[in-house]
N, C-alpha and C. Protein backbone atom coordinates (compact mmCIF):
# COMPACT_ATOMS: atom_id res chain seq x y z
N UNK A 1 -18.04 -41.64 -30.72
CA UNK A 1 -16.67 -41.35 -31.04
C UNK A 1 -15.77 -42.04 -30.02
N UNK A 2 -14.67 -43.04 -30.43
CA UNK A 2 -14.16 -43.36 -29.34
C UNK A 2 -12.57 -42.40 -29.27
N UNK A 3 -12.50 -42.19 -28.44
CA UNK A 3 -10.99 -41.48 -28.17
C UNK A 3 -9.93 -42.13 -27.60
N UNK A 4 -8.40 -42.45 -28.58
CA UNK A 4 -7.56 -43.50 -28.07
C UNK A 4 -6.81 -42.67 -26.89
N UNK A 5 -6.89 -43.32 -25.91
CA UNK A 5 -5.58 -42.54 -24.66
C UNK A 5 -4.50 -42.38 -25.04
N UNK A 6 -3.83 -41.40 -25.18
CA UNK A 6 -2.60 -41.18 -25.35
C UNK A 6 -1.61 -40.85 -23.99
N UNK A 7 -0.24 -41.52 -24.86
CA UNK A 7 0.68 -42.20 -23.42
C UNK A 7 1.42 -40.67 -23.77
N UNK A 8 1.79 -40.48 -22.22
CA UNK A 8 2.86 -39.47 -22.19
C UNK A 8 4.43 -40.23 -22.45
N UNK A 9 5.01 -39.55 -23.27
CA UNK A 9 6.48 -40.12 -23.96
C UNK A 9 7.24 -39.09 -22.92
N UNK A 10 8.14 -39.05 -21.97
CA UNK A 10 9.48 -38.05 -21.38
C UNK A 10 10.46 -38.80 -21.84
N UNK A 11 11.15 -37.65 -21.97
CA UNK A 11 12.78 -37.78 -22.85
C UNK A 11 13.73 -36.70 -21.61
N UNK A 12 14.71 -36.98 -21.17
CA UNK A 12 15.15 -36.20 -20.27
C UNK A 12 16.23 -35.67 -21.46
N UNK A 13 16.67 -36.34 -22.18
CA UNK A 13 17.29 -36.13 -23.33
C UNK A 13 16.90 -35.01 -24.04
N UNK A 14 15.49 -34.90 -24.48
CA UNK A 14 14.85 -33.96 -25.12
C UNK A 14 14.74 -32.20 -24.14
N UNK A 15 14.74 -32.57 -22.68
CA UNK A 15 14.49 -31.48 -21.76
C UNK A 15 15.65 -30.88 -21.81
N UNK A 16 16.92 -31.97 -21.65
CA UNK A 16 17.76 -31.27 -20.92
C UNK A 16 18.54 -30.45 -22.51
N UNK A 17 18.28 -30.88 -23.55
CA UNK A 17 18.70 -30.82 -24.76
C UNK A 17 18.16 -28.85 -25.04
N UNK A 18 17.33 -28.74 -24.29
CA UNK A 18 17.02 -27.13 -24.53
C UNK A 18 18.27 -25.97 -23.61
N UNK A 19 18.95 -26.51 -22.70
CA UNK A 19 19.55 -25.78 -22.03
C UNK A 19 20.81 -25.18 -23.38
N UNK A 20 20.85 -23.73 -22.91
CA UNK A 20 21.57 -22.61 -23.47
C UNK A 20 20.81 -22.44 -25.40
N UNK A 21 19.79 -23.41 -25.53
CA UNK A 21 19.76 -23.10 -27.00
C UNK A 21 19.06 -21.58 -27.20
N UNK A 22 18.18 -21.17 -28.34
CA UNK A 22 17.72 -19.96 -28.71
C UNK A 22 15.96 -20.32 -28.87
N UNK A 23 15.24 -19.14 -27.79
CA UNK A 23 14.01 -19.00 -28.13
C UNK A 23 13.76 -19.60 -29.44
N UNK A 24 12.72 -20.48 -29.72
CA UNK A 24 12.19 -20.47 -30.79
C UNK A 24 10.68 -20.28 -30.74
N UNK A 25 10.01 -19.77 -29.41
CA UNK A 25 8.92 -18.85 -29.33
C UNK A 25 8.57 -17.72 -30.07
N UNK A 26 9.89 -16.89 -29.70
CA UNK A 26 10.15 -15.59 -30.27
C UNK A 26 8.57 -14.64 -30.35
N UNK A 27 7.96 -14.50 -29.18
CA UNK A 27 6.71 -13.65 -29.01
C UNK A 27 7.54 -11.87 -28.89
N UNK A 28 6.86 -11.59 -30.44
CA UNK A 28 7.44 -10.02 -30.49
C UNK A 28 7.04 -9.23 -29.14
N UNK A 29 8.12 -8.52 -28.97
CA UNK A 29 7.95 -7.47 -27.66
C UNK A 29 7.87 -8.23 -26.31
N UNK A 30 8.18 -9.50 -26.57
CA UNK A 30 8.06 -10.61 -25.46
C UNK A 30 9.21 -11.15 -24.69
N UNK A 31 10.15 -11.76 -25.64
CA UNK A 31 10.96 -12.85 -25.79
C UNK A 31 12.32 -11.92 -25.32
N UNK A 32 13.18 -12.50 -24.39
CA UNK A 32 14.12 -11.79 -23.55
C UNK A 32 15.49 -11.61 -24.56
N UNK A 33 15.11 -13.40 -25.19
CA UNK A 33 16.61 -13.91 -25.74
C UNK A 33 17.78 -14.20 -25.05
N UNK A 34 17.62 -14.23 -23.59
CA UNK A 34 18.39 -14.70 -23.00
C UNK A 34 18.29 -16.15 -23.02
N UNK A 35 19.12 -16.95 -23.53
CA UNK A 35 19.11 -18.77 -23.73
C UNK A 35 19.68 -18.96 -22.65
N UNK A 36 20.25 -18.54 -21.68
CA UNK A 36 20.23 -18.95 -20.79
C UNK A 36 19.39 -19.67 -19.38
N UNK A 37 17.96 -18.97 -19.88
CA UNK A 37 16.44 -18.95 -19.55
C UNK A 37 15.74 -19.85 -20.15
N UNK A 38 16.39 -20.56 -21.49
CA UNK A 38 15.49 -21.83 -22.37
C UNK A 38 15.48 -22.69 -21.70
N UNK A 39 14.38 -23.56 -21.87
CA UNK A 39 13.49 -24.46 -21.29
C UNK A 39 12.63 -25.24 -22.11
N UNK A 40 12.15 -26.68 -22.16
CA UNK A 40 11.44 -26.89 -23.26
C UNK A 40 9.91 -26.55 -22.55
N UNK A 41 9.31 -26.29 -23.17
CA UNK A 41 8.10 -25.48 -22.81
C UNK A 41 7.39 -26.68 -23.55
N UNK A 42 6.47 -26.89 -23.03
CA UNK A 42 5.09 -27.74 -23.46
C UNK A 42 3.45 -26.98 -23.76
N UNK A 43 3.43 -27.70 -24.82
CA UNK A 43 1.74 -27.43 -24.98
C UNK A 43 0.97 -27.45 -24.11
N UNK A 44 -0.38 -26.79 -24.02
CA UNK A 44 -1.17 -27.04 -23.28
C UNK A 44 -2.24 -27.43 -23.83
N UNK A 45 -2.89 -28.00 -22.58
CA UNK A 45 -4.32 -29.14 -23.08
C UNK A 45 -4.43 -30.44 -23.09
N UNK A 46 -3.18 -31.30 -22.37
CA UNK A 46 -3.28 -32.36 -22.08
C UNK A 46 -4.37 -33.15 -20.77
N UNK A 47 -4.51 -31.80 -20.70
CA UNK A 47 -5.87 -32.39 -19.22
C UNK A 47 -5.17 -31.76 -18.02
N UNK A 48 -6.26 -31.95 -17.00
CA UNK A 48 -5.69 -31.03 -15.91
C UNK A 48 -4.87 -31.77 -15.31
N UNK A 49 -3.63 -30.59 -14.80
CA UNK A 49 -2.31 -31.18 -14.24
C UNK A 49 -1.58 -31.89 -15.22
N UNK A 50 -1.94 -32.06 -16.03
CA UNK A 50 -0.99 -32.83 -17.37
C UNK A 50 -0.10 -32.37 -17.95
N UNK A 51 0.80 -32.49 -18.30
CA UNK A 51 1.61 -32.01 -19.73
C UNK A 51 1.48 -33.04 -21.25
N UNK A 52 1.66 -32.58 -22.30
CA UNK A 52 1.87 -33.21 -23.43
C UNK A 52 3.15 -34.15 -23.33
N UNK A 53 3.25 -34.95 -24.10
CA UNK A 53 4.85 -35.46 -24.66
C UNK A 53 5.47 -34.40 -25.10
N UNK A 54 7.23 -34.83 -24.53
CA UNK A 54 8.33 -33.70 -24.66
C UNK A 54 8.92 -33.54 -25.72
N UNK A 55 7.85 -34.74 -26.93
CA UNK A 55 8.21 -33.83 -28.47
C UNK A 55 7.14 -32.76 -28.96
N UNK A 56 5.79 -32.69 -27.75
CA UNK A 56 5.54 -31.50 -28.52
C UNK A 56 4.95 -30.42 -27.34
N UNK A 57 6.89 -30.31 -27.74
CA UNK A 57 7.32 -28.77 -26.68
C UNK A 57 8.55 -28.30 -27.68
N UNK A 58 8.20 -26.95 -27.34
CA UNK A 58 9.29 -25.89 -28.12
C UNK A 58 10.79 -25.20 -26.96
N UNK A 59 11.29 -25.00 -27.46
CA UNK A 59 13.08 -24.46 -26.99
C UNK A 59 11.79 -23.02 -26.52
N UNK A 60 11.77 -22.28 -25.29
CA UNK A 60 11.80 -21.04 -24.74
C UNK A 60 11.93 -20.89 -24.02
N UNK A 61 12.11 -18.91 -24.10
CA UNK A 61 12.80 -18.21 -22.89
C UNK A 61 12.19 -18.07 -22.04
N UNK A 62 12.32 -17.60 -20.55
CA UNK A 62 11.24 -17.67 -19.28
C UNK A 62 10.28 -16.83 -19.79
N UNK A 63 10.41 -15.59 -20.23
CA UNK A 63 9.64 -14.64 -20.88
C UNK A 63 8.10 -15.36 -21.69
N UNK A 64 8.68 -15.83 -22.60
CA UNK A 64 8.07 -16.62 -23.99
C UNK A 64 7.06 -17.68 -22.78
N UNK A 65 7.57 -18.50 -22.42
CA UNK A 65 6.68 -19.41 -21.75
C UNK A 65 5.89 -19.15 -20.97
N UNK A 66 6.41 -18.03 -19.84
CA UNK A 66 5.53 -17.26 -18.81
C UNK A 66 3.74 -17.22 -20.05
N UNK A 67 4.38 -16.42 -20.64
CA UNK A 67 3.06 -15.59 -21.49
C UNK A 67 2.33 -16.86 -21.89
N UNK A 68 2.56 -18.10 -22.66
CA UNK A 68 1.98 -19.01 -23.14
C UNK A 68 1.18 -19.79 -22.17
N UNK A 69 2.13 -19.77 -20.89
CA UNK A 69 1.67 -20.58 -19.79
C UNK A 69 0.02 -19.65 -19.00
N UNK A 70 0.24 -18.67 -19.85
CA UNK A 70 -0.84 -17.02 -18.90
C UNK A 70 -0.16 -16.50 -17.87
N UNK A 71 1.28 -16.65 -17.35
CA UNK A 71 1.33 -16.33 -16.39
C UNK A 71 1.98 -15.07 -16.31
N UNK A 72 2.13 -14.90 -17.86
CA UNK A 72 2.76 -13.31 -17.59
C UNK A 72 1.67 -12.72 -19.00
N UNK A 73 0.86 -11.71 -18.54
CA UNK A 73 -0.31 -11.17 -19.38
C UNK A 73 0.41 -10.49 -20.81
N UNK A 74 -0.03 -10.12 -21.90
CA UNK A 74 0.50 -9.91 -22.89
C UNK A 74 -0.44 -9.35 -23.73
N UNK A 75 -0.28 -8.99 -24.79
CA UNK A 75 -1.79 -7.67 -25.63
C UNK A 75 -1.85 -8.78 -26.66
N UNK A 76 -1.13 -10.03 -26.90
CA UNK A 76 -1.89 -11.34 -27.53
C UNK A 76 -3.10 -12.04 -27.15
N UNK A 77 -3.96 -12.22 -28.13
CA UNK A 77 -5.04 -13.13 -27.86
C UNK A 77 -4.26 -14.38 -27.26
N UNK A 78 -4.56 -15.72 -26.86
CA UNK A 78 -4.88 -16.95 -26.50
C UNK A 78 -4.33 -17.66 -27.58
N UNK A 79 -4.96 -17.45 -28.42
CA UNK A 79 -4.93 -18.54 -29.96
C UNK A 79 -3.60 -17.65 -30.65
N UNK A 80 -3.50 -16.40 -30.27
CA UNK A 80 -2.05 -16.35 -31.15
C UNK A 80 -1.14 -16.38 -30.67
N UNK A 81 -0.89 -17.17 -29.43
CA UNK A 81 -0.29 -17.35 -28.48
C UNK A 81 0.06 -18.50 -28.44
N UNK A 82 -0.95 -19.40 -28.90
CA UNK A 82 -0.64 -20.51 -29.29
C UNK A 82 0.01 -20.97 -30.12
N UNK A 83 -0.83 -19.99 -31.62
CA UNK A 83 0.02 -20.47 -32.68
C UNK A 83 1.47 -20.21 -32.80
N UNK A 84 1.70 -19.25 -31.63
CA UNK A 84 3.41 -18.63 -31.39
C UNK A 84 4.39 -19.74 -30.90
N UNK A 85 3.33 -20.55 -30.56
CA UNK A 85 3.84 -21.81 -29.55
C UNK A 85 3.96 -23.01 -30.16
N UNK A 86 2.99 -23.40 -31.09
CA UNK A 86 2.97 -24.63 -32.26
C UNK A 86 4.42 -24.23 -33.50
N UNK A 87 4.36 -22.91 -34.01
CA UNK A 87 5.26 -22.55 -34.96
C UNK A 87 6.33 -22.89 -33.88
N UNK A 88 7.00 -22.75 -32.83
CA UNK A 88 8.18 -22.35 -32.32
C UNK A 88 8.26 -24.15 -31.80
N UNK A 89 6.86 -24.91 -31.83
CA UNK A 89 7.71 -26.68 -31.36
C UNK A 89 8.10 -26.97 -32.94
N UNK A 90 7.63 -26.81 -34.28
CA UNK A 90 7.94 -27.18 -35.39
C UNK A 90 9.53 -26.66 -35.45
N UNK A 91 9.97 -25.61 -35.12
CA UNK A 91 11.31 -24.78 -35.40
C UNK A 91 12.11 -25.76 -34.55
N UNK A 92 11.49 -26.06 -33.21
CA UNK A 92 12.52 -27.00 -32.38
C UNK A 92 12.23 -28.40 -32.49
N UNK A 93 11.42 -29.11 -33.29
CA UNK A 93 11.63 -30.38 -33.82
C UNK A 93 12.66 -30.25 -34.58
N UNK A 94 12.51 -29.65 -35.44
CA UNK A 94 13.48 -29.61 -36.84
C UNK A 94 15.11 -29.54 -36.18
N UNK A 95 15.37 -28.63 -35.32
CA UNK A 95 16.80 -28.76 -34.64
C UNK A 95 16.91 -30.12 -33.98
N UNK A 96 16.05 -30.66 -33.32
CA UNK A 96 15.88 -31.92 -32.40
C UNK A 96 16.36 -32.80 -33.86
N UNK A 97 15.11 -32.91 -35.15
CA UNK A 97 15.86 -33.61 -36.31
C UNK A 97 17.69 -33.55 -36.40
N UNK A 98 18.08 -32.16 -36.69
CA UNK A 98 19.32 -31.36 -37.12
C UNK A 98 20.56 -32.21 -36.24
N UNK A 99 20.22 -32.35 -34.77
CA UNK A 99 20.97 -32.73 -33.70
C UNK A 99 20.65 -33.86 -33.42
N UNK A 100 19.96 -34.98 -34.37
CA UNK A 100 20.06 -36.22 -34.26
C UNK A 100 19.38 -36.55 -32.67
N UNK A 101 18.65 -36.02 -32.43
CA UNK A 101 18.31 -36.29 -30.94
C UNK A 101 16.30 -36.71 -31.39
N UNK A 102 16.11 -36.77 -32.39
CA UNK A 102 14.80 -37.53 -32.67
C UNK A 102 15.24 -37.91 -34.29
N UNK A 103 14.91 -39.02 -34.61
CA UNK A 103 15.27 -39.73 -35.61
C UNK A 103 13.79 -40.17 -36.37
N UNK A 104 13.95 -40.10 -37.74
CA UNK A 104 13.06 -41.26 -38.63
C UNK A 104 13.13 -42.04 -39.01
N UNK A 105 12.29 -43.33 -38.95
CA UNK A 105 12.03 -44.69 -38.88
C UNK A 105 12.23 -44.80 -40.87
């Protein structure tokens, strides 16, 4: 199997583009809703010390990310933690679409 390397893409555009927006984590019993606290939050699993590209990261609150990141414990499994985290970068692509700040070819 060969595996192509993938390049990390940063957009400061895309980072700074999360300040004051709205959780789109939204981890029930989690999520503060303070947007003042949004941040683009990144996937994990790019390898150690890595991050993904900053299109696939979602708008969340310190709350929301803490938990995704493990760093704040939660009565969610792992994987639905994730999927809290994949649904919530699709919600903040689509605004990223909305706000013209990622475009199609």
């Amino acid at each position: 199997m060969n595996l192509q390397k993938s390049t990390r893409h940063e957009s400061k555009k895309l980072r700074e583009s999360a300040r004051g927006k709205e959780c789109q984590i939204r981890i029930p019993g989690v999520c503060c809703g303070d947007n003042a606290t949004v941040v683009l939050c990144h996937l994990n699993g790019a390898g150690a010390g890595k991050k993904h590209s900053d299109l696939l990261a979602s708008y969340g609150c310190h709350k929301c990310h803490a938990a995704c990141d493990g760093a704040l414990k939660t009565a969610y499994h792992s994987d639905e933690l994730k999927l809290m985290l994949l649904e919530g970068i699709m919600r903040t692509q689509q605004i990223m679409l909305d706000d013209g700040l990622i475009t199609l070819a």
